[in-house]
PDB file of N, CA and C in Angstrom:
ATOM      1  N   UNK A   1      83.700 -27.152 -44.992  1.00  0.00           N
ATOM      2  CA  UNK A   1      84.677 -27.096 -43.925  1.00  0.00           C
ATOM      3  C   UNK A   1      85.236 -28.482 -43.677  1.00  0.00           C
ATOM      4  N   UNK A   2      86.123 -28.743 -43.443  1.00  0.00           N
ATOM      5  CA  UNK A   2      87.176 -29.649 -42.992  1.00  0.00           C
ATOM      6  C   UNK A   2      88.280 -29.366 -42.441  1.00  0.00           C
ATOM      7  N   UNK A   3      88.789 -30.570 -41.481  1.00  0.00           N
ATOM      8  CA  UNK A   3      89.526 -30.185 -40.394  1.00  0.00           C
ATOM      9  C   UNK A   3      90.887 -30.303 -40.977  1.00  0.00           C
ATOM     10  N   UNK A   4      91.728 -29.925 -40.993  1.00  0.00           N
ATOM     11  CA  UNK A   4      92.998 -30.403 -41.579  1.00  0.00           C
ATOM     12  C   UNK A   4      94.032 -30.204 -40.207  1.00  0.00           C
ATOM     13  N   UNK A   5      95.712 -30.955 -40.774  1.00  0.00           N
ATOM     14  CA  UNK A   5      96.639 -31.059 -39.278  1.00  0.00           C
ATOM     15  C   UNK A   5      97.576 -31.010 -40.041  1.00  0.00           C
ATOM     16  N   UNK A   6      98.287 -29.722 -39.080  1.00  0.00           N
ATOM     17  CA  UNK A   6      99.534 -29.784 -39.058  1.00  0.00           C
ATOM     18  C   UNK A   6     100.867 -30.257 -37.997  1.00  0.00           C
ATOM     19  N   UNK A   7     101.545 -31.484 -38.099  1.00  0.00           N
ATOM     20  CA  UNK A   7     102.665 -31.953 -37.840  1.00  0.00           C
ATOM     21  C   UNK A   7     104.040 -30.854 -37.662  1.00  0.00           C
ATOM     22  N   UNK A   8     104.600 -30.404 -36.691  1.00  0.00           N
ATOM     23  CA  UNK A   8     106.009 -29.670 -36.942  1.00  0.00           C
ATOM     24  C   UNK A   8     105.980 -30.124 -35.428  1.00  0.00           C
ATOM     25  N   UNK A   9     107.576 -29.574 -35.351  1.00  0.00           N
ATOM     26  CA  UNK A   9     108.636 -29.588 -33.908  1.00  0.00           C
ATOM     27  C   UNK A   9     107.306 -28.637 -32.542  1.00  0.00           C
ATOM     28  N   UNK A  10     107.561 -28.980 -31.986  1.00  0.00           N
ATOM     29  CA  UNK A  10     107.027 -28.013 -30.769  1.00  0.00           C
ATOM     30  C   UNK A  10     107.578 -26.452 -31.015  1.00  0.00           C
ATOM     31  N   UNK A  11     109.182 -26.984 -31.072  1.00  0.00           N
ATOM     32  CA  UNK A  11     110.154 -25.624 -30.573  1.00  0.00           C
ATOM     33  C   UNK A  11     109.409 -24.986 -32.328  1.00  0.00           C
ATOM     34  N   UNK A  12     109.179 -25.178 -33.319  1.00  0.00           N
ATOM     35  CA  UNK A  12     108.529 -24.351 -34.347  1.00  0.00           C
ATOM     36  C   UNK A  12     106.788 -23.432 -33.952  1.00  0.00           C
ATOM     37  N   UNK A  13     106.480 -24.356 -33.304  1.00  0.00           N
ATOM     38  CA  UNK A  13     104.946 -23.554 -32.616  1.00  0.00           C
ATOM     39  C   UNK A  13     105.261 -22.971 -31.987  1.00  0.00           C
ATOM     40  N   UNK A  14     106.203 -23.361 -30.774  1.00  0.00           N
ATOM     41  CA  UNK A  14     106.214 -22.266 -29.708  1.00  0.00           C
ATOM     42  C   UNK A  14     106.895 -21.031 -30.530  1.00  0.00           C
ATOM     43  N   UNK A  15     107.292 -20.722 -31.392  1.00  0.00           N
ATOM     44  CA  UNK A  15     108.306 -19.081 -32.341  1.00  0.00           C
ATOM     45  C   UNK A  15     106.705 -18.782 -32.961  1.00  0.00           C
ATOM     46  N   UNK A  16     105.964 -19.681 -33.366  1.00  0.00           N
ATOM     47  CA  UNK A  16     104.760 -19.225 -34.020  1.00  0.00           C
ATOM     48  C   UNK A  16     103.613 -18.514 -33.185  1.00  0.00           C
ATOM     49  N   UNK A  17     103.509 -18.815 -32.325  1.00  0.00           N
ATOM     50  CA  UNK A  17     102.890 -18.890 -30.934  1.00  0.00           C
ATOM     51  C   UNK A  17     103.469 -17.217 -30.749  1.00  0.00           C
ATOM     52  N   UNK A  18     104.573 -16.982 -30.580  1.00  0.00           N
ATOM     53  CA  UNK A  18     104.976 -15.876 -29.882  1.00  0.00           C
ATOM     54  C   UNK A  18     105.410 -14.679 -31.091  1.00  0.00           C
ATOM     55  N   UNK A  19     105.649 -15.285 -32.054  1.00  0.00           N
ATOM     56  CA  UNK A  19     105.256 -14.327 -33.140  1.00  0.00           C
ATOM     57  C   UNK A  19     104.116 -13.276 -33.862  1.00  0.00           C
ATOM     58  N   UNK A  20     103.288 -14.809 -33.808  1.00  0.00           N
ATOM     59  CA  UNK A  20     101.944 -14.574 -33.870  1.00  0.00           C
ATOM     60  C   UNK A  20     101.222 -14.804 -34.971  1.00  0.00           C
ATOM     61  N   UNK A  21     102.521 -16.038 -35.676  1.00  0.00           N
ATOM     62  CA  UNK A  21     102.518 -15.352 -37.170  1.00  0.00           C
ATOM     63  C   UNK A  21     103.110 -17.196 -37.281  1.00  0.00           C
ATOM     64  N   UNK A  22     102.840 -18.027 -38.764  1.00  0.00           N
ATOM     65  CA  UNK A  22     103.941 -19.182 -38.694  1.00  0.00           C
ATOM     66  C   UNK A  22     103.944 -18.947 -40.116  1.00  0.00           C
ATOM     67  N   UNK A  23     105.231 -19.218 -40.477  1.00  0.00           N
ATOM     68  CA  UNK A  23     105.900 -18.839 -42.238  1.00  0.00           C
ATOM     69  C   UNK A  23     105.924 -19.811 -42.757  1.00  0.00           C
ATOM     70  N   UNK A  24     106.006 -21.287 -41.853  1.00  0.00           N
ATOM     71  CA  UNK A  24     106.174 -22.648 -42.549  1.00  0.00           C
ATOM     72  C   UNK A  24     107.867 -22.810 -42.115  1.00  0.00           C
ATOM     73  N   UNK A  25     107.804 -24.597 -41.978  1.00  0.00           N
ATOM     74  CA  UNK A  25     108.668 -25.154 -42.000  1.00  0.00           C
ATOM     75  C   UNK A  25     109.955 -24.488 -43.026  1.00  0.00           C
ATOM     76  N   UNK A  26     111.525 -24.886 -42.722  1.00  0.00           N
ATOM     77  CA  UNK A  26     112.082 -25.295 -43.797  1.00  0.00           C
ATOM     78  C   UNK A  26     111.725 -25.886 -45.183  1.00  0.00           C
ATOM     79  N   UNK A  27     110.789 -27.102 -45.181  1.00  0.00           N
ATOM     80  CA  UNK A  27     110.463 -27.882 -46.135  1.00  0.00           C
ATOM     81  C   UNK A  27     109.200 -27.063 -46.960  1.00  0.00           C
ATOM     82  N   UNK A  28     108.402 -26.181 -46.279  1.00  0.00           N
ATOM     83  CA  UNK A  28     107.299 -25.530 -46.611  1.00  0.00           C
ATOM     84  C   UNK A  28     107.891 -24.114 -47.314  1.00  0.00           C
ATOM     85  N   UNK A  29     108.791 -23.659 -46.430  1.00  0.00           N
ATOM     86  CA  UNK A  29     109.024 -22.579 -47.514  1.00  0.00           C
ATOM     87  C   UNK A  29     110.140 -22.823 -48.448  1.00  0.00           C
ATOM     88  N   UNK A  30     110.676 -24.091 -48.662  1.00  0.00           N
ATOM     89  CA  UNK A  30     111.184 -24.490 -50.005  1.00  0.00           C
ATOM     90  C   UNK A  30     109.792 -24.478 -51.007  1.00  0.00           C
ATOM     91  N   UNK A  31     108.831 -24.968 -50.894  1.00  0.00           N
ATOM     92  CA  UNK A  31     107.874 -26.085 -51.384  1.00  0.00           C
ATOM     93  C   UNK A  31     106.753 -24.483 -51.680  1.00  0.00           C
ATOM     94  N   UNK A  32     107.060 -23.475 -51.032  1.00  0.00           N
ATOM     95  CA  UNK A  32     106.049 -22.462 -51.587  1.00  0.00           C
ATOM     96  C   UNK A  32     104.886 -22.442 -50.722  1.00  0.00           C
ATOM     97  N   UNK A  33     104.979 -23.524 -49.959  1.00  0.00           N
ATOM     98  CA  UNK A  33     103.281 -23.430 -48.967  1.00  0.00           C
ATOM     99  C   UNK A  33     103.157 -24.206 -48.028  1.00  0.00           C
ATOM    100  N   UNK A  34     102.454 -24.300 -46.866  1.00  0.00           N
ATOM    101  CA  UNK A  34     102.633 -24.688 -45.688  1.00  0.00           C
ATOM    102  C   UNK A  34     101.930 -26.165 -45.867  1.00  0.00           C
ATOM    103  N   UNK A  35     102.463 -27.621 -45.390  1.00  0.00           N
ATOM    104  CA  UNK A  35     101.646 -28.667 -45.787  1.00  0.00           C
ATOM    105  C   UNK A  35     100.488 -28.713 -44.690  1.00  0.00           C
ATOM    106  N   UNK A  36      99.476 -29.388 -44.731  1.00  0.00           N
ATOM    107  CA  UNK A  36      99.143 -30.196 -43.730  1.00  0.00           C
ATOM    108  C   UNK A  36      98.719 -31.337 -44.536  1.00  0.00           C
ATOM    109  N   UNK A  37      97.779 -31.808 -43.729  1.00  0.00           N
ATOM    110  CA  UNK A  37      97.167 -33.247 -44.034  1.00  0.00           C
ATOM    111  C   UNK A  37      95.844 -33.899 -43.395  1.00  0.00           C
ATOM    112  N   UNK A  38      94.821 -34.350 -44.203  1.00  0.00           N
ATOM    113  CA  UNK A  38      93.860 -34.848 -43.842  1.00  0.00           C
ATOM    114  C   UNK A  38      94.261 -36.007 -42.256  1.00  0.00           C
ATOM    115  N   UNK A  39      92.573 -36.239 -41.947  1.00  0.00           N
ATOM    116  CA  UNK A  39      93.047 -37.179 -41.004  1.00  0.00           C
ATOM    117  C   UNK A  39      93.238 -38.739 -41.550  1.00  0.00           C
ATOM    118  N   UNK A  40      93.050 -39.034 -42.232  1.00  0.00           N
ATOM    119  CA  UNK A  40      93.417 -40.458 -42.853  1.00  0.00           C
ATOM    120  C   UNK A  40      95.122 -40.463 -43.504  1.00  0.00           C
ATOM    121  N   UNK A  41      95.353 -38.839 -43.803  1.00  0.00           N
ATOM    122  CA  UNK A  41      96.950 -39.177 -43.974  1.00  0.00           C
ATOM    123  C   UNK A  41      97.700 -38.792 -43.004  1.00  0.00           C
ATOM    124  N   UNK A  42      97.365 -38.398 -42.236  1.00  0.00           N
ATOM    125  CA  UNK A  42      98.241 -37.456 -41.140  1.00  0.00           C
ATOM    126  C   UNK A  42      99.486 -38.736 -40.105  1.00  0.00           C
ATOM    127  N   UNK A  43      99.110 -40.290 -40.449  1.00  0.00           N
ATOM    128  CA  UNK A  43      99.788 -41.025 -39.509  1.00  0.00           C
ATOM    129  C   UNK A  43     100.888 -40.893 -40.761  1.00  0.00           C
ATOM    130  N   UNK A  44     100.516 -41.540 -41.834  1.00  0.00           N
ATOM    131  CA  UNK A  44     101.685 -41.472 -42.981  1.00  0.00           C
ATOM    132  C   UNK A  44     102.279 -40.689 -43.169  1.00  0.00           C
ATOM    133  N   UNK A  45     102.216 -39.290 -43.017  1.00  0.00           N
ATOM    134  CA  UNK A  45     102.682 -37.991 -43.180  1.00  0.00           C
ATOM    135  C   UNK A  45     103.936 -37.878 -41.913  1.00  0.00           C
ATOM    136  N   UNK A  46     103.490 -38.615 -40.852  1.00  0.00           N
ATOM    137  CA  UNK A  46     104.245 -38.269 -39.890  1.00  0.00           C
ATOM    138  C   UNK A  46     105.263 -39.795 -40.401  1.00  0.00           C
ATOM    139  N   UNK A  47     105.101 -41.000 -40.718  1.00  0.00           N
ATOM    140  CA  UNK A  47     106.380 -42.019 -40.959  1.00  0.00           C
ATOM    141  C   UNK A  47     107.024 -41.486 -41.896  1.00  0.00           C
ATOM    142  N   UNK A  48     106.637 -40.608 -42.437  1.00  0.00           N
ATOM    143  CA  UNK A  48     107.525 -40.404 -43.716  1.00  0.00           C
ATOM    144  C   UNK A  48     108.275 -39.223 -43.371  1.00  0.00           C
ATOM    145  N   UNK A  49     107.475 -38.464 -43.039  1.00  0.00           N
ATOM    146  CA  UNK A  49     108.679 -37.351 -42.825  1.00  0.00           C
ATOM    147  C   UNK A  49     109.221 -36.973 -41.284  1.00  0.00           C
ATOM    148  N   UNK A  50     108.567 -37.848 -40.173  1.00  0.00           N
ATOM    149  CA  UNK A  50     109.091 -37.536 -38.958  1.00  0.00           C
ATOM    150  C   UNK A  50     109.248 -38.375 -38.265  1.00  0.00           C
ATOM    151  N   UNK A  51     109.585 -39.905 -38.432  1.00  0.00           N
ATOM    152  CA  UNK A  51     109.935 -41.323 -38.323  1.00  0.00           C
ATOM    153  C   UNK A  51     111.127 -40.880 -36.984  1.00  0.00           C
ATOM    154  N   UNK A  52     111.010 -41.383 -35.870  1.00  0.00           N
ATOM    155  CA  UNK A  52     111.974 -41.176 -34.961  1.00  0.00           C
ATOM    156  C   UNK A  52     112.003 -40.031 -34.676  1.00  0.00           C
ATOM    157  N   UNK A  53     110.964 -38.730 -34.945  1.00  0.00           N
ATOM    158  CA  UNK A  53     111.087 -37.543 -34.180  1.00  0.00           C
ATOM    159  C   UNK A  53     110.494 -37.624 -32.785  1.00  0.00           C
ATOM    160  N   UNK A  54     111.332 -36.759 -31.752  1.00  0.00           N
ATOM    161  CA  UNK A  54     110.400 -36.405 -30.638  1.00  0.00           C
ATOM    162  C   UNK A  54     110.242 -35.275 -30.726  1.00  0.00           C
ATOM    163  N   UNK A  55     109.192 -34.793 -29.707  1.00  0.00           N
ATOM    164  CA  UNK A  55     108.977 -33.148 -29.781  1.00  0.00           C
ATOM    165  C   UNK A  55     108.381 -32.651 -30.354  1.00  0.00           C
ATOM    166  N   UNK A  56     107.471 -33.455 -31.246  1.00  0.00           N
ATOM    167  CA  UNK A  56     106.595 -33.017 -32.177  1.00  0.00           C
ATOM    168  C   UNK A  56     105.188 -32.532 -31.828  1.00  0.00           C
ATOM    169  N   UNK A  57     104.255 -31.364 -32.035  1.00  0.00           N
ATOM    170  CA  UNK A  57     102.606 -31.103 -31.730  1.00  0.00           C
ATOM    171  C   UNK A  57     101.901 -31.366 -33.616  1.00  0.00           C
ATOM    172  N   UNK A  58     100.808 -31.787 -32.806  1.00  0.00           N
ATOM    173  CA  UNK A  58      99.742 -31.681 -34.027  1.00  0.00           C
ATOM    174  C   UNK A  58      98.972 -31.122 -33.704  1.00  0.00           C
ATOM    175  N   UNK A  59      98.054 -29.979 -34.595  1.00  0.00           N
ATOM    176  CA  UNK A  59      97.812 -28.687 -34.820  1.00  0.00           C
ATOM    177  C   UNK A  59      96.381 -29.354 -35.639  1.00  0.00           C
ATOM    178  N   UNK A  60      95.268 -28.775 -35.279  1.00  0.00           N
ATOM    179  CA  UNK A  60      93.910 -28.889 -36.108  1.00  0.00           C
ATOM    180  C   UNK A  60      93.527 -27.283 -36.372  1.00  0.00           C
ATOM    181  N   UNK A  61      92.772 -27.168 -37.959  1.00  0.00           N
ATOM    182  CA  UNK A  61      92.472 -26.000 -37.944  1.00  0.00           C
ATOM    183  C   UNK A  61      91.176 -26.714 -38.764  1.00  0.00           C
ATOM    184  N   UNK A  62      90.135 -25.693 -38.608  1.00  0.00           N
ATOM    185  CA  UNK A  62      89.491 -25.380 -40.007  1.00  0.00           C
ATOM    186  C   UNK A  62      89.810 -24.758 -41.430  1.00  0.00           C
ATOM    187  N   UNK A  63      89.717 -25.529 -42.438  1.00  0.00           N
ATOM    188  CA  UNK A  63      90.515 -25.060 -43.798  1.00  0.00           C
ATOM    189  C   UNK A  63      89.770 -23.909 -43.926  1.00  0.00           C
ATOM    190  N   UNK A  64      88.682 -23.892 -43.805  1.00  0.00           N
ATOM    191  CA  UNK A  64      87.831 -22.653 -44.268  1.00  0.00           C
ATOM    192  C   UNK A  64      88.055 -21.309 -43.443  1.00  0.00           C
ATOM    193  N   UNK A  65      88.802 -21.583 -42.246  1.00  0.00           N
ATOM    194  CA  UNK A  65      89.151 -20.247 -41.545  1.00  0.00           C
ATOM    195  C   UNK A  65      90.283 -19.794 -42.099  1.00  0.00           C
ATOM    196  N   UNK A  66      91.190 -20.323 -42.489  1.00  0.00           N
ATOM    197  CA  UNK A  66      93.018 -20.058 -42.864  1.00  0.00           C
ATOM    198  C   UNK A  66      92.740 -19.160 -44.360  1.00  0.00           C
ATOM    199  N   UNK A  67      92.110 -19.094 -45.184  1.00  0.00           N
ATOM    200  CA  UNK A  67      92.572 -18.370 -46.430  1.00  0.00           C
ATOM    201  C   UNK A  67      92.474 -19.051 -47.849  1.00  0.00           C
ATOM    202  N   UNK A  68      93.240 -19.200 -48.526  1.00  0.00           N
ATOM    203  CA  UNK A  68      94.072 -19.675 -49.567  1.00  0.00           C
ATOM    204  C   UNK A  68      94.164 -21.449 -48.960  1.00  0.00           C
ATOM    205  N   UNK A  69      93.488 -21.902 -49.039  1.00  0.00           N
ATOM    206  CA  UNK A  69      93.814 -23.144 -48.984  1.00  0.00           C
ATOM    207  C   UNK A  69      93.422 -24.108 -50.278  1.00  0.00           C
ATOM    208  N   UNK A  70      94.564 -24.908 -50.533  1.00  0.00           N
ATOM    209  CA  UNK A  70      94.491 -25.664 -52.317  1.00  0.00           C
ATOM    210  C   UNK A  70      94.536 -27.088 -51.595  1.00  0.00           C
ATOM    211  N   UNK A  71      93.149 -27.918 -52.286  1.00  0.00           N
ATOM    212  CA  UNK A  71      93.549 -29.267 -52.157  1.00  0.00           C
ATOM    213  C   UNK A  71      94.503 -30.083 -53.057  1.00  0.00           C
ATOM    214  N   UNK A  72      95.847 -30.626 -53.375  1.00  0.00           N
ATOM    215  CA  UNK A  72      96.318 -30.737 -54.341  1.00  0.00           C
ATOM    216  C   UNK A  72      97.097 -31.775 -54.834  1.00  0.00           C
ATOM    217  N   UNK A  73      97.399 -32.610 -55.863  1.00  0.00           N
ATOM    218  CA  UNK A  73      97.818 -33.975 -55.713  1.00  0.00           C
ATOM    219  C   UNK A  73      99.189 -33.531 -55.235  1.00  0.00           C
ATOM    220  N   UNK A  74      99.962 -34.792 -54.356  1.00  0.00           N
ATOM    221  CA  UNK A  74     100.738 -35.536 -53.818  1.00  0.00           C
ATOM    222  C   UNK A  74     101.353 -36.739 -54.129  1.00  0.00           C
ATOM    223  N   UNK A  75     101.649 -37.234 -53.085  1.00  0.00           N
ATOM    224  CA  UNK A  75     102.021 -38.899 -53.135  1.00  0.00           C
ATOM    225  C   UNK A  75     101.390 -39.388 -53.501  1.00  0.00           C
ATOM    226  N   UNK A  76     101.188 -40.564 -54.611  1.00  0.00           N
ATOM    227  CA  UNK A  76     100.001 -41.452 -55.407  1.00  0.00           C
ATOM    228  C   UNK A  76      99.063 -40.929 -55.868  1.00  0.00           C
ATOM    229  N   UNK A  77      98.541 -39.370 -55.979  1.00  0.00           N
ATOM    230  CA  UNK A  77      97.526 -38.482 -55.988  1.00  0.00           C
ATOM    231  C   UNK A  77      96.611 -38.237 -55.452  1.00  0.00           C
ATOM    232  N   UNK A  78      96.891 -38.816 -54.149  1.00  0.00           N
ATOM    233  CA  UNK A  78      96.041 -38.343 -52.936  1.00  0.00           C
ATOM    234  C   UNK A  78      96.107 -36.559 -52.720  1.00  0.00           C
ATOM    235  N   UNK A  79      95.107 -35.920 -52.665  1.00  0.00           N
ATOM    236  CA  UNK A  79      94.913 -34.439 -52.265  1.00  0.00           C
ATOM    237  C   UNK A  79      95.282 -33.852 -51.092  1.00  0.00           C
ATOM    238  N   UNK A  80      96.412 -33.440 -51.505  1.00  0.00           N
ATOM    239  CA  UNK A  80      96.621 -32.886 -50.002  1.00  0.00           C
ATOM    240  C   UNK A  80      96.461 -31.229 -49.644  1.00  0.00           C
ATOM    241  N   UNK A  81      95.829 -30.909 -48.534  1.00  0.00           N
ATOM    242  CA  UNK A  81      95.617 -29.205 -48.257  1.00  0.00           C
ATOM    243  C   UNK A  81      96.989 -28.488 -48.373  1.00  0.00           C
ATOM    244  N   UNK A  82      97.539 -27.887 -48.858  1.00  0.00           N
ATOM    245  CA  UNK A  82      98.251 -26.508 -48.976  1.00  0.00           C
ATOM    246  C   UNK A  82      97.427 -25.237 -48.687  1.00  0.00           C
ATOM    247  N   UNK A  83      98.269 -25.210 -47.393  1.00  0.00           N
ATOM    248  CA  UNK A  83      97.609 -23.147 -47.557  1.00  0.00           C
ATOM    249  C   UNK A  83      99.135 -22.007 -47.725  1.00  0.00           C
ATOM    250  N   UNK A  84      98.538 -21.346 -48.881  1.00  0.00           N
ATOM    251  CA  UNK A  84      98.999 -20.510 -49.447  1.00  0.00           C
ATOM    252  C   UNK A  84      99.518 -19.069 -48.667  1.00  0.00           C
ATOM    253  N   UNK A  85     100.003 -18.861 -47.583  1.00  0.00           N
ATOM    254  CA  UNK A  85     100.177 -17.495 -46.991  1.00  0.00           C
ATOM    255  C   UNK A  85     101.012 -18.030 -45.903  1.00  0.00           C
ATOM    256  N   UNK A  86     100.496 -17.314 -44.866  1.00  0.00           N
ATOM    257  CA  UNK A  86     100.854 -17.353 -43.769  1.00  0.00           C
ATOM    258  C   UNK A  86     100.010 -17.921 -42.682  1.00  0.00           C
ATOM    259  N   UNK A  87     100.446 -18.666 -41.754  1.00  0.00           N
ATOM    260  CA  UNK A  87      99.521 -19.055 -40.890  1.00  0.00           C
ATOM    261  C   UNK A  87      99.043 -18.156 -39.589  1.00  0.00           C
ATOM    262  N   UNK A  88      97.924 -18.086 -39.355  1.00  0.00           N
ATOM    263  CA  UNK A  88      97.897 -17.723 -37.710  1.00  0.00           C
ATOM    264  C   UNK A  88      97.584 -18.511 -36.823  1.00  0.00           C
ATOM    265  N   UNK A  89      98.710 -18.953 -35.838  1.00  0.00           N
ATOM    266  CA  UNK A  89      98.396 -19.949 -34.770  1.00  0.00           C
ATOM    267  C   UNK A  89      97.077 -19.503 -33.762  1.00  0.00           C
ATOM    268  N   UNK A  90      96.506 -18.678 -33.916  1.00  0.00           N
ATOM    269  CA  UNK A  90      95.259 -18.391 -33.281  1.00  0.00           C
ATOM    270  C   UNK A  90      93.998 -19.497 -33.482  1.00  0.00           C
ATOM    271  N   UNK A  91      94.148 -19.349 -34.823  1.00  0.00           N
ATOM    272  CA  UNK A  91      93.285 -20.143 -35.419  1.00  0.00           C
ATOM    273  C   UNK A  91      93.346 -21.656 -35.117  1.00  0.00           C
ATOM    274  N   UNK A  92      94.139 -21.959 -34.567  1.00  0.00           N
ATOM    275  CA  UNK A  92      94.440 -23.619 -33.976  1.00  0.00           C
ATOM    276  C   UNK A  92      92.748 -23.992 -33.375  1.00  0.00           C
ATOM    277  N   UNK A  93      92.441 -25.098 -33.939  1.00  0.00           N
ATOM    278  CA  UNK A  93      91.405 -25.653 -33.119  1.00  0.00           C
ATOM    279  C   UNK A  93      91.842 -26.488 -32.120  1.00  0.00           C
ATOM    280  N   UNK A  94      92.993 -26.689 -31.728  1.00  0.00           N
ATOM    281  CA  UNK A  94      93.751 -27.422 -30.803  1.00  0.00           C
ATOM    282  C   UNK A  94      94.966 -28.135 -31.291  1.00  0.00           C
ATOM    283  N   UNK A  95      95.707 -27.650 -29.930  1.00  0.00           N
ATOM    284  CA  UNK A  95      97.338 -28.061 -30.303  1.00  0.00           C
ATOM    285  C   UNK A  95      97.563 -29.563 -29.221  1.00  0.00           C
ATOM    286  N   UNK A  96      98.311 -30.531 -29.805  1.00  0.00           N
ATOM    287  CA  UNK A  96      98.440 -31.391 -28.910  1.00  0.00           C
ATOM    288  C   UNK A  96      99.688 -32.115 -29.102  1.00  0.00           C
ATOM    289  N   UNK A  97     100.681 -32.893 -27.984  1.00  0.00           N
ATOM    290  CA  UNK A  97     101.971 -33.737 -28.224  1.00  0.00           C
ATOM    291  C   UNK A  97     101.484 -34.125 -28.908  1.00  0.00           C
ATOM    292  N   UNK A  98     102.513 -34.691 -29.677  1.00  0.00           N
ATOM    293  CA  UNK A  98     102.361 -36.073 -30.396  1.00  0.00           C
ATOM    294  C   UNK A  98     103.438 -37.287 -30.463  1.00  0.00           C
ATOM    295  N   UNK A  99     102.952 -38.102 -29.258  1.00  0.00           N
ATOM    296  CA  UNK A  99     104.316 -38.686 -28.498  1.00  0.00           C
ATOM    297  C   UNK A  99     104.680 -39.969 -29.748  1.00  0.00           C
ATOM    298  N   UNK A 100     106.051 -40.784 -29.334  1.00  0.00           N
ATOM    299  CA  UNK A 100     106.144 -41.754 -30.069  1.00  0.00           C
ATOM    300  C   UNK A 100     105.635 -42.950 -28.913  1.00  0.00           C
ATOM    301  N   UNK A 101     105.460 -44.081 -29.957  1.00  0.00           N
ATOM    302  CA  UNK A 101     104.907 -45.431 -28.821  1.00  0.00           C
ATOM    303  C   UNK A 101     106.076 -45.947 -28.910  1.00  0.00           C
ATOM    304  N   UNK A 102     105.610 -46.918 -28.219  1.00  0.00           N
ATOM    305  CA  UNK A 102     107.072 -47.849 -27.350  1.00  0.00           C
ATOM    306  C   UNK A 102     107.707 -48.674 -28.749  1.00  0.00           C
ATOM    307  N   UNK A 103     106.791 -48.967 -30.071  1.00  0.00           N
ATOM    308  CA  UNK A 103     107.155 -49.225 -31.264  1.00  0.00           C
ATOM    309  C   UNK A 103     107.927 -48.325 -32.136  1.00  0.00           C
ATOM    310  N   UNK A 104     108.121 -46.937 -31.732  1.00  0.00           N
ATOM    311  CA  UNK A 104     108.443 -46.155 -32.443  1.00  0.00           C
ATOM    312  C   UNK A 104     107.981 -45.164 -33.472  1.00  0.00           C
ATOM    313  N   UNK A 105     106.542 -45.371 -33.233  1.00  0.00           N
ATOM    314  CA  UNK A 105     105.570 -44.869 -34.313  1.00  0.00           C
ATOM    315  C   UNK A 105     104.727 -43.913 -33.277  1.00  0.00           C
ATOM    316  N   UNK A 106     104.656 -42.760 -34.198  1.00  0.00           N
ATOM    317  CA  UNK A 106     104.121 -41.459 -33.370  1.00  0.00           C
ATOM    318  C   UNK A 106     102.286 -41.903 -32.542  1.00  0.00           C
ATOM    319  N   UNK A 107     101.678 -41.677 -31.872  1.00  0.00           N
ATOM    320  CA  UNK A 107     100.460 -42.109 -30.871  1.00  0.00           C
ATOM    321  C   UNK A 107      99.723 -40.790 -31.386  1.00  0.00           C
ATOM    322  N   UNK A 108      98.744 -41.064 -32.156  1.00  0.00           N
ATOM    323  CA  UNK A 108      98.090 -40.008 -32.282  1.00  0.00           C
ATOM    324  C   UNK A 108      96.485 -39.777 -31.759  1.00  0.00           C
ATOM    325  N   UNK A 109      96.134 -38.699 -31.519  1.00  0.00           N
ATOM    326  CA  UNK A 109      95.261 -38.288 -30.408  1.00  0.00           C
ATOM    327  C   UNK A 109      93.956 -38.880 -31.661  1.00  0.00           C
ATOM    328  N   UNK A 110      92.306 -38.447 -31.536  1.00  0.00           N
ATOM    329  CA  UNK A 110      91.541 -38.743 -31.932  1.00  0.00           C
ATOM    330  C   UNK A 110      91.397 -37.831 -32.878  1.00  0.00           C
ATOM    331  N   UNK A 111      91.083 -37.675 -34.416  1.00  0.00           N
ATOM    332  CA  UNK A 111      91.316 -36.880 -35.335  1.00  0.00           C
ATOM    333  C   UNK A 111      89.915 -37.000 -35.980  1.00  0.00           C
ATOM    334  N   UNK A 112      89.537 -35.650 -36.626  1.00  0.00           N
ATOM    335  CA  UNK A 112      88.302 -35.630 -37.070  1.00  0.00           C
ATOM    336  C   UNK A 112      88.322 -35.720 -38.451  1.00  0.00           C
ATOM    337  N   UNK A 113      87.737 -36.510 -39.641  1.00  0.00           N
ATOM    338  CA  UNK A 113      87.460 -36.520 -40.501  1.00  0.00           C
ATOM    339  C   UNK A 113      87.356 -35.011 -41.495  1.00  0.00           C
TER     340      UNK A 113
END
């Protein structure tokens, strides 16, 4: 088991949330599968692809509860979790803002290994 995080808009959780159901980002259902990211990549994950976003939650699950989950190379070949289906926001081990700092770089809460 390991914790993995997912990064998206609020306004995308809250449709997931009330669906009941999350299909993945734009970028995820180009890409075939929903990203997340360990906690050692999850700050990089967010400069790179959400640099100057507001409005953003980060999402903890257990990989081992979701399904289909592939650890798989990436950027430099670091492994990153893909899960393969559909998500259920039930399964959230906790949802939280994820504000920017006064530098511009997202403030992220305490993340579990």
């Amino acid at each position: 088991m390991a914790t993995i995080y997912k990064i998206l808009p609020a306004s995308l959780w809250r449709d997931a949330v009330s669906a009941g159901r999350f299909h993945g980002s734009p970028v995820d259902l180009k890409d075939g599968f929903i990203h997340f990211s360990l906690a050692g990549q999850a700050p990089r994950t967010a400069a790179l692809h959400f640099a100057g976003v507001h409005d953003l939650v980060i999402a903890a699950f257990d990989d081992s509860s979701l399904g289909d989950v592939r650890y798989e190379p990436s950027r430099g070949g670091d492994l990153f979790p893909h899960l393969y289906g559909t998500l259920d926001p039930k399964k959230a081990l906790w949802v939280k803002p994820l504000l920017l700092g006064s530098d511009g770089r997202h403030v992220f809460p305490e993340l579990q290994p």
